[in-house]
PDB file of N, CA and C in Angstrom:
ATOM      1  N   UNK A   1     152.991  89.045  92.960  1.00  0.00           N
ATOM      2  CA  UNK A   1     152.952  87.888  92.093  1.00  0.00           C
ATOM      3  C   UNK A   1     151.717  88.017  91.213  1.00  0.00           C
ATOM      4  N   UNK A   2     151.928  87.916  89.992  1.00  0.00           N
ATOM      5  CA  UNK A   2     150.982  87.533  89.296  1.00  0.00           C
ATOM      6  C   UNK A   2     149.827  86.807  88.943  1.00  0.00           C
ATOM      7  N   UNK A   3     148.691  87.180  88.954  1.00  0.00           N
ATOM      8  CA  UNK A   3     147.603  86.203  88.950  1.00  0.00           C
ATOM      9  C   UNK A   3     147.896  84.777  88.193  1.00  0.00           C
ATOM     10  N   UNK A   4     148.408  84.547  87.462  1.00  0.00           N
ATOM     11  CA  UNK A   4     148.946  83.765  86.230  1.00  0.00           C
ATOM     12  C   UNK A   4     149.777  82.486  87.290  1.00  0.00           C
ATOM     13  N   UNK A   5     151.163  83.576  88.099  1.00  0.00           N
ATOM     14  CA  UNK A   5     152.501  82.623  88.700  1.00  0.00           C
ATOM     15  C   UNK A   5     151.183  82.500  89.917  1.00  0.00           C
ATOM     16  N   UNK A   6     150.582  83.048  90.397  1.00  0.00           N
ATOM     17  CA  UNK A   6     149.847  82.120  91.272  1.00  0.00           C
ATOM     18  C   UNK A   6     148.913  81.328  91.276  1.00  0.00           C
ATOM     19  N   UNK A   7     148.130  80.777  89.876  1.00  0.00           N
ATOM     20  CA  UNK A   7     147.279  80.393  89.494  1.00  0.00           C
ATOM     21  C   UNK A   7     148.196  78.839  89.318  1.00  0.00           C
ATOM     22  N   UNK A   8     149.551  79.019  88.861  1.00  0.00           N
ATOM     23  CA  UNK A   8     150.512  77.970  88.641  1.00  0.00           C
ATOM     24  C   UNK A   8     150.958  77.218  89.781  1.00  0.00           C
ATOM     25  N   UNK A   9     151.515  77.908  91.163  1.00  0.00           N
ATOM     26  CA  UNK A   9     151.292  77.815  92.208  1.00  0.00           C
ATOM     27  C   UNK A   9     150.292  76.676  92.696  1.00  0.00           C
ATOM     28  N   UNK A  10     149.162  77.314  92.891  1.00  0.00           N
ATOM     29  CA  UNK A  10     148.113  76.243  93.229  1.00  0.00           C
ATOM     30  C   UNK A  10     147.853  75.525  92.654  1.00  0.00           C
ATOM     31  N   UNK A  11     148.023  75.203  91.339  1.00  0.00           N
ATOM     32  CA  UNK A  11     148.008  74.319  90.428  1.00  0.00           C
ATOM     33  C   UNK A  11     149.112  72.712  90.920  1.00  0.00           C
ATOM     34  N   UNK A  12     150.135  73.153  91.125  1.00  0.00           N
ATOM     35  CA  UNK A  12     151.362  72.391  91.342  1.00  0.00           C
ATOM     36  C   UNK A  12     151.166  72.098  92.835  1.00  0.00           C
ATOM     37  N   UNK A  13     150.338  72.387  94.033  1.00  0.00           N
ATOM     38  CA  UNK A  13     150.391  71.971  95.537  1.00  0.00           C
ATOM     39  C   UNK A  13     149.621  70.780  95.256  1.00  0.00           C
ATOM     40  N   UNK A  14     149.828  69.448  95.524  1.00  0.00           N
ATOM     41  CA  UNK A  14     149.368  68.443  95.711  1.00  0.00           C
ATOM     42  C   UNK A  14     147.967  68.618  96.876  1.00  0.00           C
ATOM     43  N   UNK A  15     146.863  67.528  96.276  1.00  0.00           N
ATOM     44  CA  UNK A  15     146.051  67.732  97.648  1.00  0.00           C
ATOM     45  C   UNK A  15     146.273  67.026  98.477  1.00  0.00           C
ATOM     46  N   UNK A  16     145.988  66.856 100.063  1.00  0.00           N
ATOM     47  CA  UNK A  16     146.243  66.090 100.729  1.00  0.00           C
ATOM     48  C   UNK A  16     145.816  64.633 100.899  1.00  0.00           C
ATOM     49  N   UNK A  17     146.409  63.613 100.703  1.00  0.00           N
ATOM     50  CA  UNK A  17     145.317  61.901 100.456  1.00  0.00           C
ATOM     51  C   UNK A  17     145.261  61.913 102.432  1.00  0.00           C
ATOM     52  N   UNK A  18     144.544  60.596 102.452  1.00  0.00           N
ATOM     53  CA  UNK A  18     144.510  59.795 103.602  1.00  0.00           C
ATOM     54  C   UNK A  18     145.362  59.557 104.254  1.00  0.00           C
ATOM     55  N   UNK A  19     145.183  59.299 105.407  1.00  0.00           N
ATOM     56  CA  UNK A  19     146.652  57.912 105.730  1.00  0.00           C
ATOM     57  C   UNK A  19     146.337  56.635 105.420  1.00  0.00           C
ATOM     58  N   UNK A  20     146.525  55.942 105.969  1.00  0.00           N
ATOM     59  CA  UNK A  20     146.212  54.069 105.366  1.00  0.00           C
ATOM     60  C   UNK A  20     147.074  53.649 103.700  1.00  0.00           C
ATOM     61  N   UNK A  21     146.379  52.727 103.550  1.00  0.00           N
ATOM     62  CA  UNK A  21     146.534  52.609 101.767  1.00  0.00           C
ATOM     63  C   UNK A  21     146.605  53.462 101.021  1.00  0.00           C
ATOM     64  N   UNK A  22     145.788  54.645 100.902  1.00  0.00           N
ATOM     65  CA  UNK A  22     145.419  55.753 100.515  1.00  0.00           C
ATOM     66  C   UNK A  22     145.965  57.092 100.428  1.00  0.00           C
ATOM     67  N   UNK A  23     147.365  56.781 101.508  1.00  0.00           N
ATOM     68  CA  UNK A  23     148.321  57.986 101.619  1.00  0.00           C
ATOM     69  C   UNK A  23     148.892  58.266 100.602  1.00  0.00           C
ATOM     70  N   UNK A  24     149.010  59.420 100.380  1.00  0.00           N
ATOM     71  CA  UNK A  24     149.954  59.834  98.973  1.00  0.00           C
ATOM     72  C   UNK A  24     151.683  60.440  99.707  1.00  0.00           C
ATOM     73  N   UNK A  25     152.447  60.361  98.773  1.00  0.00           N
ATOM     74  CA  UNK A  25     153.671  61.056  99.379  1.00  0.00           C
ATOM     75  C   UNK A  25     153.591  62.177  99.161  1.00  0.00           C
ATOM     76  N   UNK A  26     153.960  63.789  99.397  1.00  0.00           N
ATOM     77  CA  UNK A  26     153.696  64.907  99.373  1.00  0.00           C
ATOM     78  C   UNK A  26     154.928  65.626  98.843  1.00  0.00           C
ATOM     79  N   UNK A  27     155.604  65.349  97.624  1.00  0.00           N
ATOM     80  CA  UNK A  27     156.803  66.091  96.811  1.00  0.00           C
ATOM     81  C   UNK A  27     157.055  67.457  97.724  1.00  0.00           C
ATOM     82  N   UNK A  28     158.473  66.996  97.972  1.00  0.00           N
ATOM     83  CA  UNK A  28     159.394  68.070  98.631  1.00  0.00           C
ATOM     84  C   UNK A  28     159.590  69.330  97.601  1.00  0.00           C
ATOM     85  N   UNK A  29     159.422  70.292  98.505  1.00  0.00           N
ATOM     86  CA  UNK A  29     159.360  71.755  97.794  1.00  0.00           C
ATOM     87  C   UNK A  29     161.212  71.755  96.970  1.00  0.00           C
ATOM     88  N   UNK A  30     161.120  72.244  95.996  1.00  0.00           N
ATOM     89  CA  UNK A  30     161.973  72.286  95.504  1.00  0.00           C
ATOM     90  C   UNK A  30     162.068  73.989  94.793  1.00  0.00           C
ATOM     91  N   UNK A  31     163.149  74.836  94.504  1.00  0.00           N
ATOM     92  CA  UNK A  31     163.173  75.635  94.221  1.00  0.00           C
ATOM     93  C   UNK A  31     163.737  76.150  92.982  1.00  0.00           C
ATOM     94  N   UNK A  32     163.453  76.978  91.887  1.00  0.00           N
ATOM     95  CA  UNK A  32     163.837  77.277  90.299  1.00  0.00           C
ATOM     96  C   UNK A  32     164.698  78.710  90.876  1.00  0.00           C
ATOM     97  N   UNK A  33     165.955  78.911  90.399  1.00  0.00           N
ATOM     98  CA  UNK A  33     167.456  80.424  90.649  1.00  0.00           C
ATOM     99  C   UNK A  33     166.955  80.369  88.976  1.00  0.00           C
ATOM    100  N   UNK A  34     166.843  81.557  88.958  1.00  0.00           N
ATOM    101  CA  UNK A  34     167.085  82.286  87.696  1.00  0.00           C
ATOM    102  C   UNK A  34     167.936  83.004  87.530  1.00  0.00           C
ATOM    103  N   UNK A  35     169.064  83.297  86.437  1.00  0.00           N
ATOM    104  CA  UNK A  35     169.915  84.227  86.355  1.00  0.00           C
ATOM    105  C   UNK A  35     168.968  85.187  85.050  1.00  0.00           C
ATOM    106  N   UNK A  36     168.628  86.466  85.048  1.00  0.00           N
ATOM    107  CA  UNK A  36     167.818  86.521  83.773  1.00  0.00           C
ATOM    108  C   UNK A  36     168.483  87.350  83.414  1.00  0.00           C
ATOM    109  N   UNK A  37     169.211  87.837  82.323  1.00  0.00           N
ATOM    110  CA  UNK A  37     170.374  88.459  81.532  1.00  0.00           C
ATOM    111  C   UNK A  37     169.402  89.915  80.956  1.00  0.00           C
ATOM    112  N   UNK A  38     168.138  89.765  81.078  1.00  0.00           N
ATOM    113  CA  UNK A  38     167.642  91.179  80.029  1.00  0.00           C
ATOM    114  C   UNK A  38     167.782  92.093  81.285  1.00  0.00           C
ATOM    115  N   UNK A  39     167.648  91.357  82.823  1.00  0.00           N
ATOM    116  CA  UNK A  39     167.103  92.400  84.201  1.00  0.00           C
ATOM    117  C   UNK A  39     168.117  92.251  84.670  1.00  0.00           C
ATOM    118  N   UNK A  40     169.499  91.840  84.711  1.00  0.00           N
ATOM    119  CA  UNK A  40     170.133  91.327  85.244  1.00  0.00           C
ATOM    120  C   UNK A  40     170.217  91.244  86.578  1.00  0.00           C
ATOM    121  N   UNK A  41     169.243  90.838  86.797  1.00  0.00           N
ATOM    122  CA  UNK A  41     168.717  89.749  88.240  1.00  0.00           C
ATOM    123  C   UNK A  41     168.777  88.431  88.569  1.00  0.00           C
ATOM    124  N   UNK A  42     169.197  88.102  89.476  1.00  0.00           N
ATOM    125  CA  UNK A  42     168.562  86.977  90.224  1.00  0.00           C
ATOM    126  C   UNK A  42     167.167  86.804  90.315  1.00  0.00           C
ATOM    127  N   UNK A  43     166.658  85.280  90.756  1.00  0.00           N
ATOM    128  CA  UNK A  43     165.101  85.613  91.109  1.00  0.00           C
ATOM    129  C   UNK A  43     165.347  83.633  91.499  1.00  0.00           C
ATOM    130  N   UNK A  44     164.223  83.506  92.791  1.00  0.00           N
ATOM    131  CA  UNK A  44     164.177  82.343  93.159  1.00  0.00           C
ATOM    132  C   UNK A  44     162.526  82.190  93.275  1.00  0.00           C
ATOM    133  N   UNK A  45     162.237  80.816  92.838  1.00  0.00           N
ATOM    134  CA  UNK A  45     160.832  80.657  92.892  1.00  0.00           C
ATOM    135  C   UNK A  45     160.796  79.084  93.823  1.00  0.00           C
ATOM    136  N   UNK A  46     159.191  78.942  94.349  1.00  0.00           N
ATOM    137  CA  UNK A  46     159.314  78.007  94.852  1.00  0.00           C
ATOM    138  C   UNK A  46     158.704  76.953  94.162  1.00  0.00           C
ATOM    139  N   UNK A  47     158.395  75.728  93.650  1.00  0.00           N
ATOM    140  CA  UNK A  47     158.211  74.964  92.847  1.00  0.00           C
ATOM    141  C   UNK A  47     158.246  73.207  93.459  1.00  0.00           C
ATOM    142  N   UNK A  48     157.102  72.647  92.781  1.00  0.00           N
ATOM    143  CA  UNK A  48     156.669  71.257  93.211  1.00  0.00           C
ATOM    144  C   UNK A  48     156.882  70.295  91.935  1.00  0.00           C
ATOM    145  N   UNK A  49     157.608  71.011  91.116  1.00  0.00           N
ATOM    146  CA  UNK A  49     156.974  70.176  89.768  1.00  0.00           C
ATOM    147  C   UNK A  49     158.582  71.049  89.228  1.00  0.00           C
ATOM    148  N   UNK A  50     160.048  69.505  89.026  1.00  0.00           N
ATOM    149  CA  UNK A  50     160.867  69.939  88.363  1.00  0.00           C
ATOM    150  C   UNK A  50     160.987  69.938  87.238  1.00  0.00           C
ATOM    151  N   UNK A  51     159.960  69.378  85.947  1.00  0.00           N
ATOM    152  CA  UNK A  51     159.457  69.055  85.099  1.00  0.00           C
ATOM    153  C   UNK A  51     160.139  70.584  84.003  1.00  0.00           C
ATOM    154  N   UNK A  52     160.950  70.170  83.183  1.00  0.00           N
ATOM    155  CA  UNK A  52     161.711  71.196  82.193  1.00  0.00           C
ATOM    156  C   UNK A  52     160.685  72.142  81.661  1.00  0.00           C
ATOM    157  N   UNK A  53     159.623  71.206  80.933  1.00  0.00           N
ATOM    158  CA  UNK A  53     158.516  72.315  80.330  1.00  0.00           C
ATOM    159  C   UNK A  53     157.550  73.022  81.289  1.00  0.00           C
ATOM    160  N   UNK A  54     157.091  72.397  81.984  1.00  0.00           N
ATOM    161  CA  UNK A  54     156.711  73.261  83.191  1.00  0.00           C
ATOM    162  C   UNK A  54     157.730  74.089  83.706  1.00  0.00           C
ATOM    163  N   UNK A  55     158.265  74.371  83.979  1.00  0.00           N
ATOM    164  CA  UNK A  55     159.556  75.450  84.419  1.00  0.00           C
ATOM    165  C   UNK A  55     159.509  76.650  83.763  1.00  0.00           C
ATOM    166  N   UNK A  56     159.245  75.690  82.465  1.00  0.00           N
ATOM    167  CA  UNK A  56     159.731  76.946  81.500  1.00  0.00           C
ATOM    168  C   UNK A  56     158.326  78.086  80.920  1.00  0.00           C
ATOM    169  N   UNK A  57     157.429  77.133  81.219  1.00  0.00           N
ATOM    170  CA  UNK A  57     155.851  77.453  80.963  1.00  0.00           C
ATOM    171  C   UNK A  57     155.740  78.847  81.797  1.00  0.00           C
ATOM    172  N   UNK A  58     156.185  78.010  83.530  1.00  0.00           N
ATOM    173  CA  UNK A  58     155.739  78.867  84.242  1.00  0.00           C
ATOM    174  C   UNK A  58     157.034  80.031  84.374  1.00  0.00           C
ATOM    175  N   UNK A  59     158.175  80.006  83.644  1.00  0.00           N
ATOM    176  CA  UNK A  59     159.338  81.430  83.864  1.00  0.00           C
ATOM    177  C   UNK A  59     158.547  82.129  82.920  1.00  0.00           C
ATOM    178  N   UNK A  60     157.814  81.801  81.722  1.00  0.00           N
ATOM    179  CA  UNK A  60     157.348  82.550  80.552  1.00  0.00           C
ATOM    180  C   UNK A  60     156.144  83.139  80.817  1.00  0.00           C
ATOM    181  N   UNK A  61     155.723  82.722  82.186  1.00  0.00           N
ATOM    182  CA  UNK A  61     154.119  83.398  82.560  1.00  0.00           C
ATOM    183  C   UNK A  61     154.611  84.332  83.676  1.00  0.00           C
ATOM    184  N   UNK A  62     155.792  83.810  84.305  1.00  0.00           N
ATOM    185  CA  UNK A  62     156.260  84.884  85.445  1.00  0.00           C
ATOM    186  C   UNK A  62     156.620  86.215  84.372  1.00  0.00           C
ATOM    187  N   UNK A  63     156.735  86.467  83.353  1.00  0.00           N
ATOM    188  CA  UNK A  63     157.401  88.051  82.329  1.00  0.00           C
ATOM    189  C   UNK A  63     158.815  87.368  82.002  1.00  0.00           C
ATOM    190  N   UNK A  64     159.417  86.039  82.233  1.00  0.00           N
ATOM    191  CA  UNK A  64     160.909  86.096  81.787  1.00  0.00           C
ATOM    192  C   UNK A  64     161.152  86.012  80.392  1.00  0.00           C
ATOM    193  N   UNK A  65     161.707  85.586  79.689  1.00  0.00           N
ATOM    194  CA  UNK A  65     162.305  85.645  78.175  1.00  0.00           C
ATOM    195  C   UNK A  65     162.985  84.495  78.585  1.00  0.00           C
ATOM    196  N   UNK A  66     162.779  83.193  78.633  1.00  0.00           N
ATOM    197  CA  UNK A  66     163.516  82.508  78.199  1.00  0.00           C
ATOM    198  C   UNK A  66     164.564  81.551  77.754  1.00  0.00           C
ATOM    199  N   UNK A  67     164.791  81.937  76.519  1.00  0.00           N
ATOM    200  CA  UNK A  67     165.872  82.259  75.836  1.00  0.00           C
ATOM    201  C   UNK A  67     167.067  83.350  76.426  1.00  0.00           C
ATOM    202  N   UNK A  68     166.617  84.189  77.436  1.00  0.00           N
ATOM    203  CA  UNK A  68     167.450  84.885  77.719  1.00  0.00           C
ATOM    204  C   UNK A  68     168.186  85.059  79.271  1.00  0.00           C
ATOM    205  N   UNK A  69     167.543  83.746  79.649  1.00  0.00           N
ATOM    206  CA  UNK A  69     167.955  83.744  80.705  1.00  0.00           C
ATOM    207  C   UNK A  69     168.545  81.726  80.992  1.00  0.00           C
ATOM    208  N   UNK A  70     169.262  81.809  82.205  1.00  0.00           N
ATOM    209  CA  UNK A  70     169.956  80.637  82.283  1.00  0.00           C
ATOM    210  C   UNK A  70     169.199  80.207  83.349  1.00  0.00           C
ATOM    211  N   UNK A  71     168.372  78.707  83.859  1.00  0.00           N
ATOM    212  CA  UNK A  71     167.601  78.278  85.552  1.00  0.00           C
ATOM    213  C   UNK A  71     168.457  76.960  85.240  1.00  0.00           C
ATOM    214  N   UNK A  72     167.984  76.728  87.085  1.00  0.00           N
ATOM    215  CA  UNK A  72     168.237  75.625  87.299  1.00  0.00           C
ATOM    216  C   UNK A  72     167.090  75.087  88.889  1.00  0.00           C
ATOM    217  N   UNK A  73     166.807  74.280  88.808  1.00  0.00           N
ATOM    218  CA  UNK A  73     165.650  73.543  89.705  1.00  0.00           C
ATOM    219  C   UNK A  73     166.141  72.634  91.287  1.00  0.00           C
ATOM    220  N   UNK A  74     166.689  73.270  91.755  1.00  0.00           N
ATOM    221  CA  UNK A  74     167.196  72.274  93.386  1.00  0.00           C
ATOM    222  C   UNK A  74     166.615  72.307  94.705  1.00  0.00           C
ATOM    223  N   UNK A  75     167.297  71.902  95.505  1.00  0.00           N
ATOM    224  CA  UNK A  75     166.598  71.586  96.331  1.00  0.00           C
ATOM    225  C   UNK A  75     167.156  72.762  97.094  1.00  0.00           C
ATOM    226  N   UNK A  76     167.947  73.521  97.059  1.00  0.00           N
ATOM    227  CA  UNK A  76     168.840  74.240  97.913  1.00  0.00           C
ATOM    228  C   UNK A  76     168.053  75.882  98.179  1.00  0.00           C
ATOM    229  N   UNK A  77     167.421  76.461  98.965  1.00  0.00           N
ATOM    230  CA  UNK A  77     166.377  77.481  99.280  1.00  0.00           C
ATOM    231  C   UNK A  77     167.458  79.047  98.872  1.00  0.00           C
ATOM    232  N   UNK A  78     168.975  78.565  99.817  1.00  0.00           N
ATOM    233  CA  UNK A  78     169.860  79.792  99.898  1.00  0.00           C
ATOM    234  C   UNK A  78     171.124  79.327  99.118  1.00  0.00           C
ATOM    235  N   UNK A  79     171.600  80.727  98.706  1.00  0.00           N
ATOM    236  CA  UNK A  79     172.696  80.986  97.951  1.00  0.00           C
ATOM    237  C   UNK A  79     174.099  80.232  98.963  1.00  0.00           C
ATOM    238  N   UNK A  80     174.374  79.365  98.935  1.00  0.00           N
ATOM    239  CA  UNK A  80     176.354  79.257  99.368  1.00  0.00           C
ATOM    240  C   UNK A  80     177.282  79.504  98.692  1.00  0.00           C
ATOM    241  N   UNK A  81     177.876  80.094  99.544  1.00  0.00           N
ATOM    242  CA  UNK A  81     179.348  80.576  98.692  1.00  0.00           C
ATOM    243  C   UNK A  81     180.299  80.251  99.423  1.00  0.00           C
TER     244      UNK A  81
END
């Protein structure tokens, strides 16, 4: 991984609050499937933040293109078929 996709990474892990008043809720890991059409690969990332431009910030810092590829952001870790 890239200094960059892991710099994004830690960026996006929430810190931990208190308990009491003070507790924060801790966003369920959610995961970005890439289909990327130039590698024609798959690729799954793990992700805290389903946020479109962030997604796309961070596919464009992972080396993707884009434009040339199709994501989508769920909750689902593995492929079903």
């Amino acid at each position: 991984m890239s200094d960059s996709v892991k710099k994004y990474f830690e960026d996006m892990i929430p810190e931990a609050g208190h308990f009491g008043n003070n507790a924060r809720e801790i966003p369920k890991r959610m995961y970005i499937w890439v289909l990327d059409f130039g590698t024609g690969e798959v690729y799954r990332y793990d992700t805290w933040n389903p946020d479109t431009e962030a997604c796309e910030e961070f596919l464009d810092n992972a080396g993707h293109k884009v434009q040339n590829c199709e994501w989508m952001v769920t909750k689902n870790k593995d492929v079903n078929f």
